[in-house]
PDB file of N, CA and C in Angstrom:
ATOM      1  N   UNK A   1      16.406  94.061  37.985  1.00  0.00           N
ATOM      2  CA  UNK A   1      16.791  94.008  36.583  1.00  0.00           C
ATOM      3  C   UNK A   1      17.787  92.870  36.386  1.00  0.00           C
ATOM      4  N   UNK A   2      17.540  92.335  34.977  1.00  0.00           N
ATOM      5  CA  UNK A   2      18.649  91.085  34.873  1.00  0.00           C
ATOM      6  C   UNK A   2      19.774  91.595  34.234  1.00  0.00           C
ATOM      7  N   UNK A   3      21.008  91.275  34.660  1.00  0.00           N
ATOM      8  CA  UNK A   3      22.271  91.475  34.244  1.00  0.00           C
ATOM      9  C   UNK A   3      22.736  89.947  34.225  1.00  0.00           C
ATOM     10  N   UNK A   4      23.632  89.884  32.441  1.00  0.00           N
ATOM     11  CA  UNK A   4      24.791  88.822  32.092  1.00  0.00           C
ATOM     12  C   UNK A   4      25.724  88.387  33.212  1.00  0.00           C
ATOM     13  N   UNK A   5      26.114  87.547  32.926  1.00  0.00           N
ATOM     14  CA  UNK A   5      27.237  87.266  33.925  1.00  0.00           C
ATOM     15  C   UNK A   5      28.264  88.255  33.250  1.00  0.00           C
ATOM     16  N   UNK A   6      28.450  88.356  32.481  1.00  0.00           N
ATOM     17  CA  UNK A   6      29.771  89.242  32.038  1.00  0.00           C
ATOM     18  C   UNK A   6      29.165  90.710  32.417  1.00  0.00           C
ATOM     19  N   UNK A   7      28.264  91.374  32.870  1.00  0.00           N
ATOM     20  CA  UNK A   7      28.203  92.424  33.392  1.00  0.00           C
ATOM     21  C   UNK A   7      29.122  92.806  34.420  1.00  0.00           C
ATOM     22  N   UNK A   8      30.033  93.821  34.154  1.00  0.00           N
ATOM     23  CA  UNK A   8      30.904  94.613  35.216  1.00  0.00           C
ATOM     24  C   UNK A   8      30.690  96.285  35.452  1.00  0.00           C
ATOM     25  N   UNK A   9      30.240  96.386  36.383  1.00  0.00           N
ATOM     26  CA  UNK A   9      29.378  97.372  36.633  1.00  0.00           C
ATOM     27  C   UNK A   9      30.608  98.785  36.423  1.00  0.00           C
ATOM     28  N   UNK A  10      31.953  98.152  37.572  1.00  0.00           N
ATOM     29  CA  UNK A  10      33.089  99.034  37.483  1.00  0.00           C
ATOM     30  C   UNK A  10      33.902  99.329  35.798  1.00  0.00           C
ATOM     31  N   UNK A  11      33.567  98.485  35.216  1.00  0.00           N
ATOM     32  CA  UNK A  11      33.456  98.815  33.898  1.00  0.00           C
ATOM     33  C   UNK A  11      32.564  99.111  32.768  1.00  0.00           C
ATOM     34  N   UNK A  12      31.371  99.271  33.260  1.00  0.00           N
ATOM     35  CA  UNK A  12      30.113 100.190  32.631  1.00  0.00           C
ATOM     36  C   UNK A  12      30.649 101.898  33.368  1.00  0.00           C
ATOM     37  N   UNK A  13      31.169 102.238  34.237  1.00  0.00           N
ATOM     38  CA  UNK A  13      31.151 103.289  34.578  1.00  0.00           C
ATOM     39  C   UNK A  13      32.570 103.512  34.277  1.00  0.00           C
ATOM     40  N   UNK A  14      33.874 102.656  33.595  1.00  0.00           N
ATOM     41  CA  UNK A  14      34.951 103.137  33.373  1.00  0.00           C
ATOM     42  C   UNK A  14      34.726 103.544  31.640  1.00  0.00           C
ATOM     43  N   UNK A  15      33.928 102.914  31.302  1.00  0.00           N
ATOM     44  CA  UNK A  15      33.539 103.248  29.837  1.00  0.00           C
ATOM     45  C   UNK A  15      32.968 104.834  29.418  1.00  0.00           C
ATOM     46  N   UNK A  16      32.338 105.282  30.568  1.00  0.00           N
ATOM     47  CA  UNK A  16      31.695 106.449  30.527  1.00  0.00           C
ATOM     48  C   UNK A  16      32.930 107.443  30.304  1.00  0.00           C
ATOM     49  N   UNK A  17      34.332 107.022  30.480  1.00  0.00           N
ATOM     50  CA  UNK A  17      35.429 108.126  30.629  1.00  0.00           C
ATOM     51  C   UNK A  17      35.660 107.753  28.669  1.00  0.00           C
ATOM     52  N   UNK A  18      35.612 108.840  27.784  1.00  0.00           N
ATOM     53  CA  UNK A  18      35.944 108.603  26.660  1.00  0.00           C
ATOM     54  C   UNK A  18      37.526 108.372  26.609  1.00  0.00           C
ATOM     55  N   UNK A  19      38.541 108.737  27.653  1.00  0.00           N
ATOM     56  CA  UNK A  19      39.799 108.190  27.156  1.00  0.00           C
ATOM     57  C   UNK A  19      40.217 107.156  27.273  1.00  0.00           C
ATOM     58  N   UNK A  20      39.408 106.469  28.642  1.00  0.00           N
ATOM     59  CA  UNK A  20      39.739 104.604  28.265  1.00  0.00           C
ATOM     60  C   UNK A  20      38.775 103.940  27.503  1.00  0.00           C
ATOM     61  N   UNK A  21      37.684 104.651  27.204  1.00  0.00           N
ATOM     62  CA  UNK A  21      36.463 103.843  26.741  1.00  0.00           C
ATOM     63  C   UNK A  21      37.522 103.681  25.001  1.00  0.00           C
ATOM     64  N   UNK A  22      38.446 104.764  24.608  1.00  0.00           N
ATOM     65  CA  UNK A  22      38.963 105.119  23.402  1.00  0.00           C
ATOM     66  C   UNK A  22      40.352 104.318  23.375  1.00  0.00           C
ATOM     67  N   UNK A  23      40.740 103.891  24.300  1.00  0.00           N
ATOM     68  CA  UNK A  23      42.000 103.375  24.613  1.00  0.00           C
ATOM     69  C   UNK A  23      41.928 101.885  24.716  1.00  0.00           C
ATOM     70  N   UNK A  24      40.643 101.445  25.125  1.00  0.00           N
ATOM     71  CA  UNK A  24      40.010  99.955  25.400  1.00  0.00           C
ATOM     72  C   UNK A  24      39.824  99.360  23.694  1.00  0.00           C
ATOM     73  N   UNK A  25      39.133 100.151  23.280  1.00  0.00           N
ATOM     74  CA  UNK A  25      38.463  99.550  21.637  1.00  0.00           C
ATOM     75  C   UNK A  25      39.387  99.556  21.381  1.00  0.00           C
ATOM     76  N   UNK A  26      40.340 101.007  21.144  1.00  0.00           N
ATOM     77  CA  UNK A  26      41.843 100.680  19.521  1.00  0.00           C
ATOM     78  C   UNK A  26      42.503  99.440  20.502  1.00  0.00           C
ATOM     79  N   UNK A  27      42.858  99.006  21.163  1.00  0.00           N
ATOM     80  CA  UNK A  27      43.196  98.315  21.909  1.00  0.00           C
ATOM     81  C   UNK A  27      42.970  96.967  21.313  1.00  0.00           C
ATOM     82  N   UNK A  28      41.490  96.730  21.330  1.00  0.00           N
ATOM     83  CA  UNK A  28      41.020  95.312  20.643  1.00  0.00           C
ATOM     84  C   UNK A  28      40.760  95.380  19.561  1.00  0.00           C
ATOM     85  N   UNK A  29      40.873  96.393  19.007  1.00  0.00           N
ATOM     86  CA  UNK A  29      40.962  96.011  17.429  1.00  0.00           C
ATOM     87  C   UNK A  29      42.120  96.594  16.328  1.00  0.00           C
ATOM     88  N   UNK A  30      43.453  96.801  17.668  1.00  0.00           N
ATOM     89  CA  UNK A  30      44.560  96.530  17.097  1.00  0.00           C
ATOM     90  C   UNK A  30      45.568  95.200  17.620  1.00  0.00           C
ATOM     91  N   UNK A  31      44.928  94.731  18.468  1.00  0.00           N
ATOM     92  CA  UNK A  31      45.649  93.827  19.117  1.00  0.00           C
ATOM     93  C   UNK A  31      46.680  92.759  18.049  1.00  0.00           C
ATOM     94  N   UNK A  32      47.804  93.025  18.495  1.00  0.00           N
ATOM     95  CA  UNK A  32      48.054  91.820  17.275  1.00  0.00           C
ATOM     96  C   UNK A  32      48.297  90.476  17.479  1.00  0.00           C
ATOM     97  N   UNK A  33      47.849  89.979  18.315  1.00  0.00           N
ATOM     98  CA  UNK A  33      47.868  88.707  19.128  1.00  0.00           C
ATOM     99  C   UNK A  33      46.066  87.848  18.000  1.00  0.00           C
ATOM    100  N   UNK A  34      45.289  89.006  18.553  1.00  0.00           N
ATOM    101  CA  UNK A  34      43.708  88.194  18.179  1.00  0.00           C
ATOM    102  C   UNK A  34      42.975  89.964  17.571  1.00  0.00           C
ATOM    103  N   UNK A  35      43.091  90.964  16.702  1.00  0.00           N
ATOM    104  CA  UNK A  35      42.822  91.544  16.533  1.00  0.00           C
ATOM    105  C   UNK A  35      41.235  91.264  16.040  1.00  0.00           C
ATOM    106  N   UNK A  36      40.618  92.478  16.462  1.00  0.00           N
ATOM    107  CA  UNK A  36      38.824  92.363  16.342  1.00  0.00           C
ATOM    108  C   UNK A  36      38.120  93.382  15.462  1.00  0.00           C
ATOM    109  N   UNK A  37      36.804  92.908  15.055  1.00  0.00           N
ATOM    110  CA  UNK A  37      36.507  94.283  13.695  1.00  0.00           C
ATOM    111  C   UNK A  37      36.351  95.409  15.244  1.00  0.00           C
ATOM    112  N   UNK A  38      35.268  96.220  14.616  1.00  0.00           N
ATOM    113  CA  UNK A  38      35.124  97.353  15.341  1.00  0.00           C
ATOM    114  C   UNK A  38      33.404  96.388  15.552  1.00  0.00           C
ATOM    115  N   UNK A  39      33.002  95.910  14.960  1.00  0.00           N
ATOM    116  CA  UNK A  39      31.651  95.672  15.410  1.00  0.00           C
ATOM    117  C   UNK A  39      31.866  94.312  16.615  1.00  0.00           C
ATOM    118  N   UNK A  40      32.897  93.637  16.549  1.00  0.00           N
ATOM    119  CA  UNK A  40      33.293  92.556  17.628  1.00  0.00           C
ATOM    120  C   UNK A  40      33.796  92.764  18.763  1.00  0.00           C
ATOM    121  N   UNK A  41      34.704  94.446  18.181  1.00  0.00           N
ATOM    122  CA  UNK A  41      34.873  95.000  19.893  1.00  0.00           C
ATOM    123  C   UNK A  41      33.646  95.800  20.313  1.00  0.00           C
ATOM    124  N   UNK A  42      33.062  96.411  19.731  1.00  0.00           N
ATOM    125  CA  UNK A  42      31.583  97.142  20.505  1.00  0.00           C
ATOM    126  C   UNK A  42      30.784  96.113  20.964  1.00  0.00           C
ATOM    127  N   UNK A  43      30.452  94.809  20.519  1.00  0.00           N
ATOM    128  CA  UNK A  43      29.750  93.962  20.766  1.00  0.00           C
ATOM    129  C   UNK A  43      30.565  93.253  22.371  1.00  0.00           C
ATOM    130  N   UNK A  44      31.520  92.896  21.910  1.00  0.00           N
ATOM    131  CA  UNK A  44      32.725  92.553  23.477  1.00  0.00           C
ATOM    132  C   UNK A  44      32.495  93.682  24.707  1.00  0.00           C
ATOM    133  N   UNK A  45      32.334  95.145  23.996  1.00  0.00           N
ATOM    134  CA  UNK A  45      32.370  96.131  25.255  1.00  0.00           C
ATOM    135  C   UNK A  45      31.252  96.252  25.846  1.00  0.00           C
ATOM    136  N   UNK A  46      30.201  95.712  25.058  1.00  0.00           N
ATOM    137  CA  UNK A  46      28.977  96.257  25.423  1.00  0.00           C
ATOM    138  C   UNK A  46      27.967  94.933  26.503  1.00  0.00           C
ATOM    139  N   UNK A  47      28.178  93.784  26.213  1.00  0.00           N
ATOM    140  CA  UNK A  47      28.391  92.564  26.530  1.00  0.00           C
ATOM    141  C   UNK A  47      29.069  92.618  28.252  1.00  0.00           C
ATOM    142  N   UNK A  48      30.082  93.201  28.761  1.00  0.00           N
ATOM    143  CA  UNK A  48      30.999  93.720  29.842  1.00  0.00           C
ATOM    144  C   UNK A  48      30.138  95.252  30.558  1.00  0.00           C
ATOM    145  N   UNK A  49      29.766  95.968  29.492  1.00  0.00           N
ATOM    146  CA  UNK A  49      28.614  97.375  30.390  1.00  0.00           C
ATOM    147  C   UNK A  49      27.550  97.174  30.398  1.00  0.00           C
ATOM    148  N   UNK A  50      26.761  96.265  29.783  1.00  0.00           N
ATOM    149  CA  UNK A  50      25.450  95.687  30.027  1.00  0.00           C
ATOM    150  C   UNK A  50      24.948  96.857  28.678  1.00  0.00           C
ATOM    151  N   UNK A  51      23.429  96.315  28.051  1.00  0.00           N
ATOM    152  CA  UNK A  51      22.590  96.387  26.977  1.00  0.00           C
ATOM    153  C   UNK A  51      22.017  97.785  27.518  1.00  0.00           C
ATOM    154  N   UNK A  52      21.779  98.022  28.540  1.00  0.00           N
ATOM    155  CA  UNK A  52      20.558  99.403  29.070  1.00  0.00           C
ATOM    156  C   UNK A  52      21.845 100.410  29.306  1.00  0.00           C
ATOM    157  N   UNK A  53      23.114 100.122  29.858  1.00  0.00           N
ATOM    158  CA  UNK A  53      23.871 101.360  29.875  1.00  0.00           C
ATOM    159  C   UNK A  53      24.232 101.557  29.103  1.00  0.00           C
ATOM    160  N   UNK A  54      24.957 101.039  27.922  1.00  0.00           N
ATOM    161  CA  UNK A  54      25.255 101.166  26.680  1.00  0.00           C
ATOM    162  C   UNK A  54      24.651 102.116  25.747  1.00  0.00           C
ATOM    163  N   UNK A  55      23.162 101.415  25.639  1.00  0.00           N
ATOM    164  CA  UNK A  55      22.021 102.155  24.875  1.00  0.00           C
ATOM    165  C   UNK A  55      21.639 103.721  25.500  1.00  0.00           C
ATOM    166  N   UNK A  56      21.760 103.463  26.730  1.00  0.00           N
ATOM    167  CA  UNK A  56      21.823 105.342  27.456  1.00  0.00           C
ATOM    168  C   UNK A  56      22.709 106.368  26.677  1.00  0.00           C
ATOM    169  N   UNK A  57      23.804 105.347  26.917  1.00  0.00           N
ATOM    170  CA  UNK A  57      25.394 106.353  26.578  1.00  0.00           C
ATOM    171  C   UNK A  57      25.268 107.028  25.070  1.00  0.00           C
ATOM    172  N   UNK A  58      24.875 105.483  24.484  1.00  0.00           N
ATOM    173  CA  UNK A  58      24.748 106.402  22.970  1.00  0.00           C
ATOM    174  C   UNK A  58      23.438 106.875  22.567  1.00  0.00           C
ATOM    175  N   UNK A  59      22.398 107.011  23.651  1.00  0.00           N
ATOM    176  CA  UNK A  59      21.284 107.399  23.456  1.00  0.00           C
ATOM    177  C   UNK A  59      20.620 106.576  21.665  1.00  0.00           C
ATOM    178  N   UNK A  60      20.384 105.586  22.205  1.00  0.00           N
ATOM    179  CA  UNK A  60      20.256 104.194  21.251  1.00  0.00           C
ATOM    180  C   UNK A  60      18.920 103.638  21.897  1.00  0.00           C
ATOM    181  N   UNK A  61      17.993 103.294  21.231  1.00  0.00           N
ATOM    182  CA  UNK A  61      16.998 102.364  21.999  1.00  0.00           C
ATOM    183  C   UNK A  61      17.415 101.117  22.235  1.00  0.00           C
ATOM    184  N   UNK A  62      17.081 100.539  23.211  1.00  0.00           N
ATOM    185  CA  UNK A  62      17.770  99.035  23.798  1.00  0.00           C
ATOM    186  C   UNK A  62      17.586  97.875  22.633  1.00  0.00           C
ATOM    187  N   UNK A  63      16.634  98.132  22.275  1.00  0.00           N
ATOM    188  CA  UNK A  63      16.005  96.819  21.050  1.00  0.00           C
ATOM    189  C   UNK A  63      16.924  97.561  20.257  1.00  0.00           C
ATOM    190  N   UNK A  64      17.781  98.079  19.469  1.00  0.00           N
ATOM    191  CA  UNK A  64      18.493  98.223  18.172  1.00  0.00           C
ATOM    192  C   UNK A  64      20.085  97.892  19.305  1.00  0.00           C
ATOM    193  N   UNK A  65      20.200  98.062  20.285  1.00  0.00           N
ATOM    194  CA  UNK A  65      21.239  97.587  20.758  1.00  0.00           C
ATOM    195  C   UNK A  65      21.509  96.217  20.723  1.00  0.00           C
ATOM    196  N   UNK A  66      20.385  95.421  21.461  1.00  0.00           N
ATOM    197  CA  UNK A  66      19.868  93.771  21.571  1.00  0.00           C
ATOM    198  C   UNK A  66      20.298  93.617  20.330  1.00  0.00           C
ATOM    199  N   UNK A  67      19.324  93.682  19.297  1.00  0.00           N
ATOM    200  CA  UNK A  67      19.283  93.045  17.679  1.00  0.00           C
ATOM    201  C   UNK A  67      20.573  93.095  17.149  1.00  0.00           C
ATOM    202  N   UNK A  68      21.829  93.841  17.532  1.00  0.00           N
ATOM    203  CA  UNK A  68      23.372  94.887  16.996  1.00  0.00           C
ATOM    204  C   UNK A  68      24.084  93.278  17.824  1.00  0.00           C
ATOM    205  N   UNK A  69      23.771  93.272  19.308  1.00  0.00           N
ATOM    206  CA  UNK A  69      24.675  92.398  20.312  1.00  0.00           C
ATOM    207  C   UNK A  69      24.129  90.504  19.963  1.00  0.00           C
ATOM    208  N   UNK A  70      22.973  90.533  19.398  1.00  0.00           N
ATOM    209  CA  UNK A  70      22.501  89.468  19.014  1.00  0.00           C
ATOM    210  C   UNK A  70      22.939  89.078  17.765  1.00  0.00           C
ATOM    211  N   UNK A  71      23.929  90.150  16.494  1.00  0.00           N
ATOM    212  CA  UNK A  71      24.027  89.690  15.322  1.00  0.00           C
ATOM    213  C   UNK A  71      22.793  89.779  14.418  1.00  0.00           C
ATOM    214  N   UNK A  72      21.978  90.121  15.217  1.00  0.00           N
ATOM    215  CA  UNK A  72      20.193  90.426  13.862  1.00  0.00           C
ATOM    216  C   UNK A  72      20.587  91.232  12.866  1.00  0.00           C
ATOM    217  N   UNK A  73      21.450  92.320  13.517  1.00  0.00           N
ATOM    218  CA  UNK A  73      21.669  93.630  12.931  1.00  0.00           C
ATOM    219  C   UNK A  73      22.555  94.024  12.379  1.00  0.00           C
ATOM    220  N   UNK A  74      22.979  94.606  11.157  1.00  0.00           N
ATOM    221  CA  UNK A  74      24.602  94.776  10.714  1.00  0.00           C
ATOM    222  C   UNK A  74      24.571  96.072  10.778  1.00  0.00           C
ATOM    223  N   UNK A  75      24.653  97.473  12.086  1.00  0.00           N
ATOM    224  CA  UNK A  75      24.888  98.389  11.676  1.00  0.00           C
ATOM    225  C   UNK A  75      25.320  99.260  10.154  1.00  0.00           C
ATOM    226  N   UNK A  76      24.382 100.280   9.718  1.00  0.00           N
ATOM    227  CA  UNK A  76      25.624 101.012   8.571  1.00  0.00           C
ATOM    228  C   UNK A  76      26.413 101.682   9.389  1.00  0.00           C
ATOM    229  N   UNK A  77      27.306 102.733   8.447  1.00  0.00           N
ATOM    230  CA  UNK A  77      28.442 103.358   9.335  1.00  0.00           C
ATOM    231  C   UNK A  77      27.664 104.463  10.254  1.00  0.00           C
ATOM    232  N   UNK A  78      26.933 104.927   9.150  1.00  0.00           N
ATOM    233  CA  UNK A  78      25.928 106.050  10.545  1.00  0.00           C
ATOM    234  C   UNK A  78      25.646 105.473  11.668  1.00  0.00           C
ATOM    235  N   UNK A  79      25.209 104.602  11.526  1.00  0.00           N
ATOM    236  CA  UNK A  79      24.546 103.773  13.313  1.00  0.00           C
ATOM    237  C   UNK A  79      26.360 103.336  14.351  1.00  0.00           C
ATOM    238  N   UNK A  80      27.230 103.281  13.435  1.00  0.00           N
ATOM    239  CA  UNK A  80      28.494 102.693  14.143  1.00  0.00           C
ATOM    240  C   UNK A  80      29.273 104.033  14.289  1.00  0.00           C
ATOM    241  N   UNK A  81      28.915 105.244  13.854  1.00  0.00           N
ATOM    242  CA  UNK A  81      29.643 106.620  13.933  1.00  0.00           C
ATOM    243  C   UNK A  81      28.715 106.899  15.448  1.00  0.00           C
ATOM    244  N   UNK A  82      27.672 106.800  15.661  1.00  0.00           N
ATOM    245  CA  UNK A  82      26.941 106.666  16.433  1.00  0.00           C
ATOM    246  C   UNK A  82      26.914 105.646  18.171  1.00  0.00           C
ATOM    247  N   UNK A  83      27.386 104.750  17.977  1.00  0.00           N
ATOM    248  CA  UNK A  83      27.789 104.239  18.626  1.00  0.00           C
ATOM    249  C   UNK A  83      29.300 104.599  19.370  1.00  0.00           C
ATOM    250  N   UNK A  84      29.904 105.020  18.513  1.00  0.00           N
ATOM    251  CA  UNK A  84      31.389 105.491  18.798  1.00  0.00           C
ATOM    252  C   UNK A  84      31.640 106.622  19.181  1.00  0.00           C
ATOM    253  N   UNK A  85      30.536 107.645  18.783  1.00  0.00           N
ATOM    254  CA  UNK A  85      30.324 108.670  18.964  1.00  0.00           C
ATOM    255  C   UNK A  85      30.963 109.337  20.426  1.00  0.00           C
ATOM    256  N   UNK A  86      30.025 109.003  21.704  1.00  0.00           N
ATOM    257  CA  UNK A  86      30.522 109.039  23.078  1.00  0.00           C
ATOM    258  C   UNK A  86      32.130 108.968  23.197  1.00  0.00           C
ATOM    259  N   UNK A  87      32.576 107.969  22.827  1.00  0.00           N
ATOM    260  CA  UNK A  87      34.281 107.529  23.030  1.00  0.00           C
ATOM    261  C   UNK A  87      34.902 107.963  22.230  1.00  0.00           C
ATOM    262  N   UNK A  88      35.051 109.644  21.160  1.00  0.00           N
ATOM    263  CA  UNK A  88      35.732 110.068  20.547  1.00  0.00           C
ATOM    264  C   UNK A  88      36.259 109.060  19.199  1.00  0.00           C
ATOM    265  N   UNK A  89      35.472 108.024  19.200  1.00  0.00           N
ATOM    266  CA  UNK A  89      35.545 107.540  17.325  1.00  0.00           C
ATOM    267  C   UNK A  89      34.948 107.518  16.421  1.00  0.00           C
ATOM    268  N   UNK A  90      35.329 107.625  15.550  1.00  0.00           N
ATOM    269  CA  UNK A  90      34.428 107.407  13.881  1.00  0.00           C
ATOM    270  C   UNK A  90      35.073 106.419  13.257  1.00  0.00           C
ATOM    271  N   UNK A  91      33.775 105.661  12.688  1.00  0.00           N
ATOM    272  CA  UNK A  91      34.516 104.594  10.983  1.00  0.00           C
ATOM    273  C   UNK A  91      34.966 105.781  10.531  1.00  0.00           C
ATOM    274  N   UNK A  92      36.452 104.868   9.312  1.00  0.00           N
ATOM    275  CA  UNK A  92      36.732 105.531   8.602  1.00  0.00           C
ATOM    276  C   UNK A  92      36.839 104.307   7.488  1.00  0.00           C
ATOM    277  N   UNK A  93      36.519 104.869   5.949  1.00  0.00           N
ATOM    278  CA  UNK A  93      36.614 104.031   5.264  1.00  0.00           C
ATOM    279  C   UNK A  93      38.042 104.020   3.578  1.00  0.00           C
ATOM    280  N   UNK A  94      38.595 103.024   4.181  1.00  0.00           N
ATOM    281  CA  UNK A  94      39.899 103.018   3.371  1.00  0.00           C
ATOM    282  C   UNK A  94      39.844 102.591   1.750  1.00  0.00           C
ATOM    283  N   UNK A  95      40.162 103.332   0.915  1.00  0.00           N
ATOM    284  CA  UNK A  95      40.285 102.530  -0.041  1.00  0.00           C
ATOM    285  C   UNK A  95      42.359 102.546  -0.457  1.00  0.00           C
ATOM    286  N   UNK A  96      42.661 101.179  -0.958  1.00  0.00           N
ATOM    287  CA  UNK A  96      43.860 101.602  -1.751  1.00  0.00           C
ATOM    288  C   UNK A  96      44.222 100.549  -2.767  1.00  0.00           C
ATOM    289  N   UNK A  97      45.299 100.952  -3.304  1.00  0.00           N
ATOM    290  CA  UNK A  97      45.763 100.200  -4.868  1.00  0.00           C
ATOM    291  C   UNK A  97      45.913  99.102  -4.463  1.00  0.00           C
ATOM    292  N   UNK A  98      45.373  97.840  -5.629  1.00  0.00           N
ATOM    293  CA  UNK A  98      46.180  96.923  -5.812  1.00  0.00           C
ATOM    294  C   UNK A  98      46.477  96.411  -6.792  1.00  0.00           C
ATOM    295  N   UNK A  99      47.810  96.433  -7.080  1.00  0.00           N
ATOM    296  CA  UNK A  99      48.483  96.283  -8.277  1.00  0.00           C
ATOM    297  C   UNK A  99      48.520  94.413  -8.660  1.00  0.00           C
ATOM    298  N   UNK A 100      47.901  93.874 -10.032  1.00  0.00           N
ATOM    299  CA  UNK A 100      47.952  92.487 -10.139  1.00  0.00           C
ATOM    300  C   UNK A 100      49.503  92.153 -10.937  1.00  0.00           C
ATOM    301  N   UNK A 101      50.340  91.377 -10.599  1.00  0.00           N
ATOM    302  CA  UNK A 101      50.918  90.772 -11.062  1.00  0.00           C
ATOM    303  C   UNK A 101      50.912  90.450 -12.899  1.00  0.00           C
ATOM    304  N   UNK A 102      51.653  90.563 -13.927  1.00  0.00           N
ATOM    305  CA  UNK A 102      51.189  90.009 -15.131  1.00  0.00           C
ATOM    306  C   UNK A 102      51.493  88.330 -15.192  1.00  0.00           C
ATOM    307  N   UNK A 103      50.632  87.764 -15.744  1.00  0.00           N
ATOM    308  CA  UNK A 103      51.221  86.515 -15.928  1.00  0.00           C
ATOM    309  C   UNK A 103      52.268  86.429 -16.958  1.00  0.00           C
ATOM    310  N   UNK A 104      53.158  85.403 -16.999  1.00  0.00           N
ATOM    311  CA  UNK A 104      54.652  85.537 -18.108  1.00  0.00           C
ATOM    312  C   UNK A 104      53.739  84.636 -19.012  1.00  0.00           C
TER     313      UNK A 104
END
């Protein structure tokens, strides 16, 4: 089977633990150095556990994984609640005020 160079096998199987797999993502997509969406860190994590373990974990067919890691695909939140699923996350979606300024 072909594996990326960025395939790390010891980290396809550290991912399988939901408390670092959960500790890794908020991680990169709170970072405040280079912070990442949630679809740039799944794409980063998944890229590092390879396309076939990934797609196992979240019980995902490999081609909707590919098309997701290739950018074909813009997950909705179901498919990304789904993905996150395994590692104890969900989207959540924020709304809040914003107040405009009056002009003088």
């Amino acid at each position: 089977m072909y594996r990326s160079n960025s395939y790390d096998e010891t980290f396809s199987k550290e991912m399988r633990n939901p408390e670092f797999a959960q500790q890794y993502l908020l991680e990169l997509i709170s970072n405040e150095d280079e912070p990442m969406t949630i679809e740039e860190a799944l794409r980063f994590a998944i890229r590092r556990m390879g396309t076939s373990d990934f797609a196992k974990l979240v019980k995902e067919q490999k081609q909707t994984v590919d098309k997701f890691l290739k950018g074909e695909r813009h997950p909705k939140q179901e498919t990304l609640d789904k993905f996150l699923r395994p590692f104890g996350l969900k989207t959540v979606l924020n709304v809040k005020v914003v107040t405009k300024k009056r002009a003088a």
